[in-house]
C-alpha atoms as a PDB file:
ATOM      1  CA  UNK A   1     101.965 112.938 108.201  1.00  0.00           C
ATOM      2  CA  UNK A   2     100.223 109.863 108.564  1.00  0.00           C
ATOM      3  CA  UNK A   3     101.135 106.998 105.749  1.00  0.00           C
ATOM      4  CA  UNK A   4      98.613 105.029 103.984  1.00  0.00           C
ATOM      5  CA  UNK A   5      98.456 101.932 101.836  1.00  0.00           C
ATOM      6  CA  UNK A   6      98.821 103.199  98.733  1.00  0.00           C
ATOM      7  CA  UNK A   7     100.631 106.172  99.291  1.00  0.00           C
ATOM      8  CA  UNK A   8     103.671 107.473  97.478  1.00  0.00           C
ATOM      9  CA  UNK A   9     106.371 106.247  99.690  1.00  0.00           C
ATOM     10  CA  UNK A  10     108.092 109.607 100.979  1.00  0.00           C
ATOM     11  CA  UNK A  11     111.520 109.967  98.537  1.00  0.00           C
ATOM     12  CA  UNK A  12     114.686 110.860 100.945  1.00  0.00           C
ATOM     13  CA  UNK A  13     118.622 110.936 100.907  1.00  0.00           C
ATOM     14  CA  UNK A  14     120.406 109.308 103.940  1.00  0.00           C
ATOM     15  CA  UNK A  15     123.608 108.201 105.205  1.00  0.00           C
ATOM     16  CA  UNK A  16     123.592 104.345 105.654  1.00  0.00           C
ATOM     17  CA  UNK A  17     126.742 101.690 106.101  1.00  0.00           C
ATOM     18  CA  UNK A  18     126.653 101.383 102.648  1.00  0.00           C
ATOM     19  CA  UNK A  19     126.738 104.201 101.821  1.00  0.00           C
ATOM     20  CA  UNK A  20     124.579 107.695 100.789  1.00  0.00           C
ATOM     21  CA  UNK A  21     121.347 106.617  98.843  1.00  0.00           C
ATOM     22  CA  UNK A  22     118.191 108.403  97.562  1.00  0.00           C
ATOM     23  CA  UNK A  23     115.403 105.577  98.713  1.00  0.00           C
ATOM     24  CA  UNK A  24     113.391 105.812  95.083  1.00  0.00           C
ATOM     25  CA  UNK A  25     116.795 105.529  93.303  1.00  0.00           C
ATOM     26  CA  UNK A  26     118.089 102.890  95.571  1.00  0.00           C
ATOM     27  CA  UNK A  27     114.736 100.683  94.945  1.00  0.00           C
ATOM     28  CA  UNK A  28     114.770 100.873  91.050  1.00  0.00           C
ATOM     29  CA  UNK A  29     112.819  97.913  89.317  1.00  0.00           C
ATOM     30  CA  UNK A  30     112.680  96.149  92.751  1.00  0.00           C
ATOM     31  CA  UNK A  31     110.217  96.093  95.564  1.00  0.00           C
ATOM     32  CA  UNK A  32     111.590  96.708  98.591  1.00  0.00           C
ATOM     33  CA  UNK A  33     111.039  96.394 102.553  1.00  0.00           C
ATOM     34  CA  UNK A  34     112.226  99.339 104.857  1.00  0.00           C
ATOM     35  CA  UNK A  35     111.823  97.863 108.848  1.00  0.00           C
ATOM     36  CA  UNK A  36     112.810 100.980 111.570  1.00  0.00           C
ATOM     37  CA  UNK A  37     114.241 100.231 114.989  1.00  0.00           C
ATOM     38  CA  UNK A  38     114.261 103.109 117.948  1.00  0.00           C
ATOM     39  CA  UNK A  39     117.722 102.754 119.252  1.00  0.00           C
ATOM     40  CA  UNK A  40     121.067 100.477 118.311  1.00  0.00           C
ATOM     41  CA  UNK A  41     121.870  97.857 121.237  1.00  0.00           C
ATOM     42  CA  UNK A  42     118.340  97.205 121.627  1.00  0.00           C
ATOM     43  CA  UNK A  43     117.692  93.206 122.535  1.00  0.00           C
ATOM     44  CA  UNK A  44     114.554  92.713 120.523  1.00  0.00           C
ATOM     45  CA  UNK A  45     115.777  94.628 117.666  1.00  0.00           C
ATOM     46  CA  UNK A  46     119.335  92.636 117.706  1.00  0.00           C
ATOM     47  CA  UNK A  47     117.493  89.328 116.954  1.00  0.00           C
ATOM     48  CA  UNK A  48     115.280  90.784 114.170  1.00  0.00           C
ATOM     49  CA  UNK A  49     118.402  92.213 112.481  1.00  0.00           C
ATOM     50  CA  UNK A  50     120.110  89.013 112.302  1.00  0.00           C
ATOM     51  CA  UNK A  51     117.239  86.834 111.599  1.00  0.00           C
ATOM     52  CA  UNK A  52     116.672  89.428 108.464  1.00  0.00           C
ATOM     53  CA  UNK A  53     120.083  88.986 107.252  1.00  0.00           C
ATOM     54  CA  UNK A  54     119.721  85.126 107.219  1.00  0.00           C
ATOM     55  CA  UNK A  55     116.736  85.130 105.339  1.00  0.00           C
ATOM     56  CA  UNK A  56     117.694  87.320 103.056  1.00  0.00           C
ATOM     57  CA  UNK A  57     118.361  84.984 100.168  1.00  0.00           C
ATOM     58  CA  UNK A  58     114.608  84.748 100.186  1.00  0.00           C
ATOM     59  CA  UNK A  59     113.947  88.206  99.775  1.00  0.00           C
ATOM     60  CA  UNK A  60     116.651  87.987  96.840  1.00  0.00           C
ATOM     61  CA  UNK A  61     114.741  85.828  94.968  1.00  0.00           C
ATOM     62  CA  UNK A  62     111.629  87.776  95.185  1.00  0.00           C
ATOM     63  CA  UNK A  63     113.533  90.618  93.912  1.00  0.00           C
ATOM     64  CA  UNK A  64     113.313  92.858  96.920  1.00  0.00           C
ATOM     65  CA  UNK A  65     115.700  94.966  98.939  1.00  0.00           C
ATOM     66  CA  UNK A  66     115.867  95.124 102.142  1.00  0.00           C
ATOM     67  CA  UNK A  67     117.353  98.546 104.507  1.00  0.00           C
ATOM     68  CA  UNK A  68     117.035  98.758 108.247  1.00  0.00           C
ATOM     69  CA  UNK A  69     117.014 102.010 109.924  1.00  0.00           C
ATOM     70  CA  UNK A  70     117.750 103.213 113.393  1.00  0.00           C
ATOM     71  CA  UNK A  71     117.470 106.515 115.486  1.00  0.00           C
ATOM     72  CA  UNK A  72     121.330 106.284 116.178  1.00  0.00           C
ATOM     73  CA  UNK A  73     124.416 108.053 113.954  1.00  0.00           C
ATOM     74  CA  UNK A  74     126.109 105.180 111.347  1.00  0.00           C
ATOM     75  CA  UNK A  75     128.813 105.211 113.244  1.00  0.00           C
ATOM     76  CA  UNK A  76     127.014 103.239 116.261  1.00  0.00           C
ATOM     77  CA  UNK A  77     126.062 100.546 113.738  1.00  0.00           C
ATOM     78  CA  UNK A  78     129.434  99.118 113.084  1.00  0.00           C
ATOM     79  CA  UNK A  79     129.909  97.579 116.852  1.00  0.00           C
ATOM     80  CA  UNK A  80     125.846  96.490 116.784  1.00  0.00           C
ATOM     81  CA  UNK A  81     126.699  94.636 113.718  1.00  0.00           C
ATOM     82  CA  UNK A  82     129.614  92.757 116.190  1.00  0.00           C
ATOM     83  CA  UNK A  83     127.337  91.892 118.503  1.00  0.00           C
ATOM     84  CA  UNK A  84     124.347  90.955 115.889  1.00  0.00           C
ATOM     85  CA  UNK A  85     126.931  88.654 114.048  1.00  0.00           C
ATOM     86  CA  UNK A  86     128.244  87.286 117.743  1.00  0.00           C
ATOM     87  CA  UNK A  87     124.556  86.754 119.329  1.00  0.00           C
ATOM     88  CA  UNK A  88     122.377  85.756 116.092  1.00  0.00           C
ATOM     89  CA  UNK A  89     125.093  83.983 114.016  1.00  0.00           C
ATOM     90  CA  UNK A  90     125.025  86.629 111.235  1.00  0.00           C
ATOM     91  CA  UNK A  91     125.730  89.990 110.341  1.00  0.00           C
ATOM     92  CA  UNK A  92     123.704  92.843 108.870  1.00  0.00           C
ATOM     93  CA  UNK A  93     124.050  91.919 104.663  1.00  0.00           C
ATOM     94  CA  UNK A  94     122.111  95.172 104.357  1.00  0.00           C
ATOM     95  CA  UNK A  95     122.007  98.681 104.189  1.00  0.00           C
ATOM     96  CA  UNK A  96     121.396 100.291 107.603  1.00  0.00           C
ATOM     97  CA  UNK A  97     120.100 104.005 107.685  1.00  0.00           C
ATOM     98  CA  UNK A  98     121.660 106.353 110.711  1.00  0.00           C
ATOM     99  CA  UNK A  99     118.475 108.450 111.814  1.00  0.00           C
ATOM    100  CA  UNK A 100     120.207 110.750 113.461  1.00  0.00           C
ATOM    101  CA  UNK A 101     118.059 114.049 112.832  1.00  0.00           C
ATOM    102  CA  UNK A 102     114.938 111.941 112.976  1.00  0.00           C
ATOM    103  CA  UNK A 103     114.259 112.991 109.267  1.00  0.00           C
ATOM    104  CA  UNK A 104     113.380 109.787 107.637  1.00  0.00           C
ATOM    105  CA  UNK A 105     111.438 108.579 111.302  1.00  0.00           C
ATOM    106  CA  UNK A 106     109.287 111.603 110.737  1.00  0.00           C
ATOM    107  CA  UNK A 107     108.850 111.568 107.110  1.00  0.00           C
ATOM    108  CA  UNK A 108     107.458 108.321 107.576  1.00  0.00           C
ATOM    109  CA  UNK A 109     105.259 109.527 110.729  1.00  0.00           C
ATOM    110  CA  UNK A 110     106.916 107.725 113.152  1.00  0.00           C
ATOM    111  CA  UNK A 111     107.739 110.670 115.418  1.00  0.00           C
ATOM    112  CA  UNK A 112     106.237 113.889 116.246  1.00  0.00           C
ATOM    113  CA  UNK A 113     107.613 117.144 114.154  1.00  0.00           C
ATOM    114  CA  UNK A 114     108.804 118.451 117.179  1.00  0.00           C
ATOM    115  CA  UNK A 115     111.827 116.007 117.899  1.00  0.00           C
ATOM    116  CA  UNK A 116     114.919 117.247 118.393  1.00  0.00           C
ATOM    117  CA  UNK A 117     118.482 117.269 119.495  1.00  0.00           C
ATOM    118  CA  UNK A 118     121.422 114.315 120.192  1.00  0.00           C
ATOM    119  CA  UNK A 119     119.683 110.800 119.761  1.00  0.00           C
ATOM    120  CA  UNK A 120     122.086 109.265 121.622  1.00  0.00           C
ATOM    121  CA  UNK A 121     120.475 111.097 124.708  1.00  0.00           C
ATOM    122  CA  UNK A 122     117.334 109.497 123.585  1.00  0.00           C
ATOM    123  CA  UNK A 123     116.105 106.047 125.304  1.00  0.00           C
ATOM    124  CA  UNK A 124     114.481 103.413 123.158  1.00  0.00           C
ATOM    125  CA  UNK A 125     111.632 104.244 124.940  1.00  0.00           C
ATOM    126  CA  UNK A 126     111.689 107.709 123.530  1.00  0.00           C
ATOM    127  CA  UNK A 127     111.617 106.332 120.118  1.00  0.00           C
ATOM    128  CA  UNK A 128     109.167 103.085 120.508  1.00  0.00           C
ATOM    129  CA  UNK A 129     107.183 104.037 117.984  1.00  0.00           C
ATOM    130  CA  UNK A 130     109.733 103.903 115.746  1.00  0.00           C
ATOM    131  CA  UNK A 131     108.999 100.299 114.800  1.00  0.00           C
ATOM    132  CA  UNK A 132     107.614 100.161 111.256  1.00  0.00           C
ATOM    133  CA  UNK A 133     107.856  97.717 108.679  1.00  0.00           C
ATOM    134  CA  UNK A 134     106.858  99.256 104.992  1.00  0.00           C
ATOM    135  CA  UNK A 135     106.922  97.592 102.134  1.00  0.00           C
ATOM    136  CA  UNK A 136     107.126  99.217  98.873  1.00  0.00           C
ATOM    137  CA  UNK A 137     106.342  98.151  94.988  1.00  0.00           C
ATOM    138  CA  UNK A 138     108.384  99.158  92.095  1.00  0.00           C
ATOM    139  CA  UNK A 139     106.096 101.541  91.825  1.00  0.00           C
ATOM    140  CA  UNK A 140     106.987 103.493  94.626  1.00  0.00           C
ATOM    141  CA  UNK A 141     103.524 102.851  96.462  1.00  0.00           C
ATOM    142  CA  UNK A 142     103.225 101.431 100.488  1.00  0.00           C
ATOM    143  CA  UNK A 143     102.037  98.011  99.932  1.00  0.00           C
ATOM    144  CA  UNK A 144     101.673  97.376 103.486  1.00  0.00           C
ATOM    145  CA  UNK A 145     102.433  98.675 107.275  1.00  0.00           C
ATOM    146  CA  UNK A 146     103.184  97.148 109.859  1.00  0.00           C
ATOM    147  CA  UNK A 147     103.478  98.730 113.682  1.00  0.00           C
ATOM    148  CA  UNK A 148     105.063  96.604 116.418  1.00  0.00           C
ATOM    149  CA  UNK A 149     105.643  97.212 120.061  1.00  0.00           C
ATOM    150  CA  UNK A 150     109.021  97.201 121.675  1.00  0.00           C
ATOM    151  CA  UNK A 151     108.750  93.943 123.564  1.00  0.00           C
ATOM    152  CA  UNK A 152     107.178  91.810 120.860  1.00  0.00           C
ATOM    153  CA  UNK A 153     109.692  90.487 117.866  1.00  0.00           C
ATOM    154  CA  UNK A 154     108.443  91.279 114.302  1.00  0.00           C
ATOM    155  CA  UNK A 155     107.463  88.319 112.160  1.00  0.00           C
ATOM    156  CA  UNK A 156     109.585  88.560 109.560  1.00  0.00           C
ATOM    157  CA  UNK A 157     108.603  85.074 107.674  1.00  0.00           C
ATOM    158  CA  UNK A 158     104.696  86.503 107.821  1.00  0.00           C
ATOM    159  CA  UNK A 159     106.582  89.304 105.448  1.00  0.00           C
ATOM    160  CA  UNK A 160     107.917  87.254 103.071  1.00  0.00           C
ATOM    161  CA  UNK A 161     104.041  85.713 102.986  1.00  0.00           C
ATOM    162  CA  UNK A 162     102.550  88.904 102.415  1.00  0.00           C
ATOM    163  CA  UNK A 163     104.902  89.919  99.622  1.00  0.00           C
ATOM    164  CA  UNK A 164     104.246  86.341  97.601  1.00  0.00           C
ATOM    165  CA  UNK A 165     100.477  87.260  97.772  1.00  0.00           C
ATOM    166  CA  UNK A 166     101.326  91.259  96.915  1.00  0.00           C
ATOM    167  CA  UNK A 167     103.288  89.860  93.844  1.00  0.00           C
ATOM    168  CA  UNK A 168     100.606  87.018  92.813  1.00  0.00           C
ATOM    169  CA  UNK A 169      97.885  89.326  92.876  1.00  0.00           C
ATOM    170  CA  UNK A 170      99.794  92.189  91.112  1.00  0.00           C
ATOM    171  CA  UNK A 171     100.096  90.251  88.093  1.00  0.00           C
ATOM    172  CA  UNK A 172      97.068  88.512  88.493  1.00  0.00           C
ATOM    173  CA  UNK A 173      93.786  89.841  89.066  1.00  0.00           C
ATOM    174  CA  UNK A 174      92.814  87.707  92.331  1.00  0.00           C
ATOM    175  CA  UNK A 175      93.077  87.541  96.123  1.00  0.00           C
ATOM    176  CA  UNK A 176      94.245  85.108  98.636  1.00  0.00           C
ATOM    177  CA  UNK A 177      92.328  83.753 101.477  1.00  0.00           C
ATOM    178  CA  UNK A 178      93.281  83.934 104.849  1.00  0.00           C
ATOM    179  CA  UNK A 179      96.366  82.200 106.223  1.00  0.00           C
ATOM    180  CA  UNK A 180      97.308  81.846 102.082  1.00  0.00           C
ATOM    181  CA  UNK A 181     100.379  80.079 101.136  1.00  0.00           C
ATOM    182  CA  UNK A 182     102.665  79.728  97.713  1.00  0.00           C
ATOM    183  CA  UNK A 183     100.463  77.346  96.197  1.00  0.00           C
ATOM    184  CA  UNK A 184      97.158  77.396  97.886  1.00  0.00           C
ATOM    185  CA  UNK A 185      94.187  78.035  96.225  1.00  0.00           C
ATOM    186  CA  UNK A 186      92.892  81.887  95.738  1.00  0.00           C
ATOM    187  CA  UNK A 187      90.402  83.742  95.221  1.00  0.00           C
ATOM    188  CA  UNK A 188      88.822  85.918  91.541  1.00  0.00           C
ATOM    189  CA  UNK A 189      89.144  89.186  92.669  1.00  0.00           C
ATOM    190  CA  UNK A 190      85.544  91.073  92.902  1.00  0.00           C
ATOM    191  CA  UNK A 191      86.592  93.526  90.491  1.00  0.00           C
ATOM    192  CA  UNK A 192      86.353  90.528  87.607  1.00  0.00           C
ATOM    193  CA  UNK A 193      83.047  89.644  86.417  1.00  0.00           C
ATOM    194  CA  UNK A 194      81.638  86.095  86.367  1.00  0.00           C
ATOM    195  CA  UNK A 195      81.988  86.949  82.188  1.00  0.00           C
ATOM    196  CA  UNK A 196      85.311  87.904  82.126  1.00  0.00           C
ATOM    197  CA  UNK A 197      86.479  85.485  84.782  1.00  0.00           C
ATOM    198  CA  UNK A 198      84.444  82.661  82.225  1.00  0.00           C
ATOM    199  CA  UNK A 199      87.282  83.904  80.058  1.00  0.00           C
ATOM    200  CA  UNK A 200      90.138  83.785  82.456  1.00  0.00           C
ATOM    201  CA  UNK A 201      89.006  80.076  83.852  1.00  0.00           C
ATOM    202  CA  UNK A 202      87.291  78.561  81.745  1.00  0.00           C
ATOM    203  CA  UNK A 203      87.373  75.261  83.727  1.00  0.00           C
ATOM    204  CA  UNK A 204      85.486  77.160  86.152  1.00  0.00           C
ATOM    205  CA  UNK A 205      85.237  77.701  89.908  1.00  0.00           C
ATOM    206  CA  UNK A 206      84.180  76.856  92.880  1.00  0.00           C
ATOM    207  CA  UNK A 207      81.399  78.855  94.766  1.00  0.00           C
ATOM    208  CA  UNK A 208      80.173  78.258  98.198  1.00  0.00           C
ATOM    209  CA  UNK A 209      78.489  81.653  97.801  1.00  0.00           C
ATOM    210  CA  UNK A 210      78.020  84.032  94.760  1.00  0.00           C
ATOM    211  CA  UNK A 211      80.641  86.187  95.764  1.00  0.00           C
ATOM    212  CA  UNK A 212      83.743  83.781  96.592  1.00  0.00           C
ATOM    213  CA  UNK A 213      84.930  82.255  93.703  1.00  0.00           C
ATOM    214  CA  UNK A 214      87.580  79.896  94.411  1.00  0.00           C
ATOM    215  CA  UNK A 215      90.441  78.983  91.486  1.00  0.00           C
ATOM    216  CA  UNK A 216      93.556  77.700  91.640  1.00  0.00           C
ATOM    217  CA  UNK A 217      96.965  79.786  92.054  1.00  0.00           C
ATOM    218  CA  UNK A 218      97.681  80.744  88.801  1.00  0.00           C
ATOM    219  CA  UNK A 219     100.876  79.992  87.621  1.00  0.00           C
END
């Protein structure tokens, strides 16, 4: 199954360190990001787990949760989350799914139907492609993918970007420009006519060309 934006996020049970969850349960009224790794004791991974867990206070306040997952029994996570806390300076502060039947990597199409057998006789390599970031609305929709190879570290602050400008324009009915940041000017969505966006600003816009129509961030 391939995943799109907009997509029903696949509903699952699975064993994490915190416990058993059902994934739609678990994300109630929140949004939530769900970021896959392909094996435990993997360098790249290591840093994005702890850099995650010191940011999280950020994704608090946006009111999302945040679960790793990795192709390796829960057991294995415990001594990872050692050497996370020793090499990054802190700990997982999150949920961490054990993969180990591959169920939730191929729900979410990130390995072929036909894998099998003990991942812990699996490489990373095996698994690259198990390197997904989702996040998903309160509504249980993908908001947004994003693949990353094995030797280049996710951008986990681009995230936290991405989810301010999901939020701003789910309440409000524009888009933001490229490279957009909390507070930067945005964009009237092209679904709003110039009438109703008359209504919606009536101090106007700017227009370099008919169809960009620049406002402030609303507030």
């Amino acid at each position: 199954m391939t995943l799109k934006i907009g997509d029903t996020a696949p509903d699952f049970e699975a064993e994490t360190t915190e416990g058993t969850i059902r994934f739609h349960d678990w994300i109630g009224d929140s949004w939530a990001v769900l970021f896959s790794h392909p094996r435990n004791f993997t360098p790249v991974c290591t840093t994005e787990l702890g850099y995650m867990a010191s940011i999280k206070p950020e994704f608090d306040r946006r009111n999302v949760k945040i679960i790793g997952l990795s192709v390796d029994p829960v057991g294995n996570h415990e001594k990872w989350s050692s050497d996370i806390e020793e090499t990054q300076g802190t700990a997982p502060n999150y949920p961490i799914i054990g993969d180990k039947d591959f169920a939730v990597s191929k729900l979410y199409g990130m390995l072929p139907a036909e894998v099998e057998g003990d991942p812990t006789t699996r490489t990373p390599a095996d698994n690259q492609t198990v390197r997904n970031v989702f996040v998903v609305g309160p509504d249980k929709k993908v908001k947004l993918i994003l693949v990353y190879p094995m030797t280049t570290g996710r951008n986990f602050d681009e995230v936290l970007r991405v989810i301010d400008s999901l939020q701003l324009t789910a309440e409000h009915r524009v888009a933001t420009p490229v490279n957009w940041r909390q507070g930067d000017d945005v964009i009237i969505a092209g679904s709003v006519s110039d009438d109703e966006a008359r209504e919606l600003y009536p101090d106007g816009w700017e227009s370099p060309r008919p169809y960009i129509r620049i406002v402030p961030q609303p507030r």
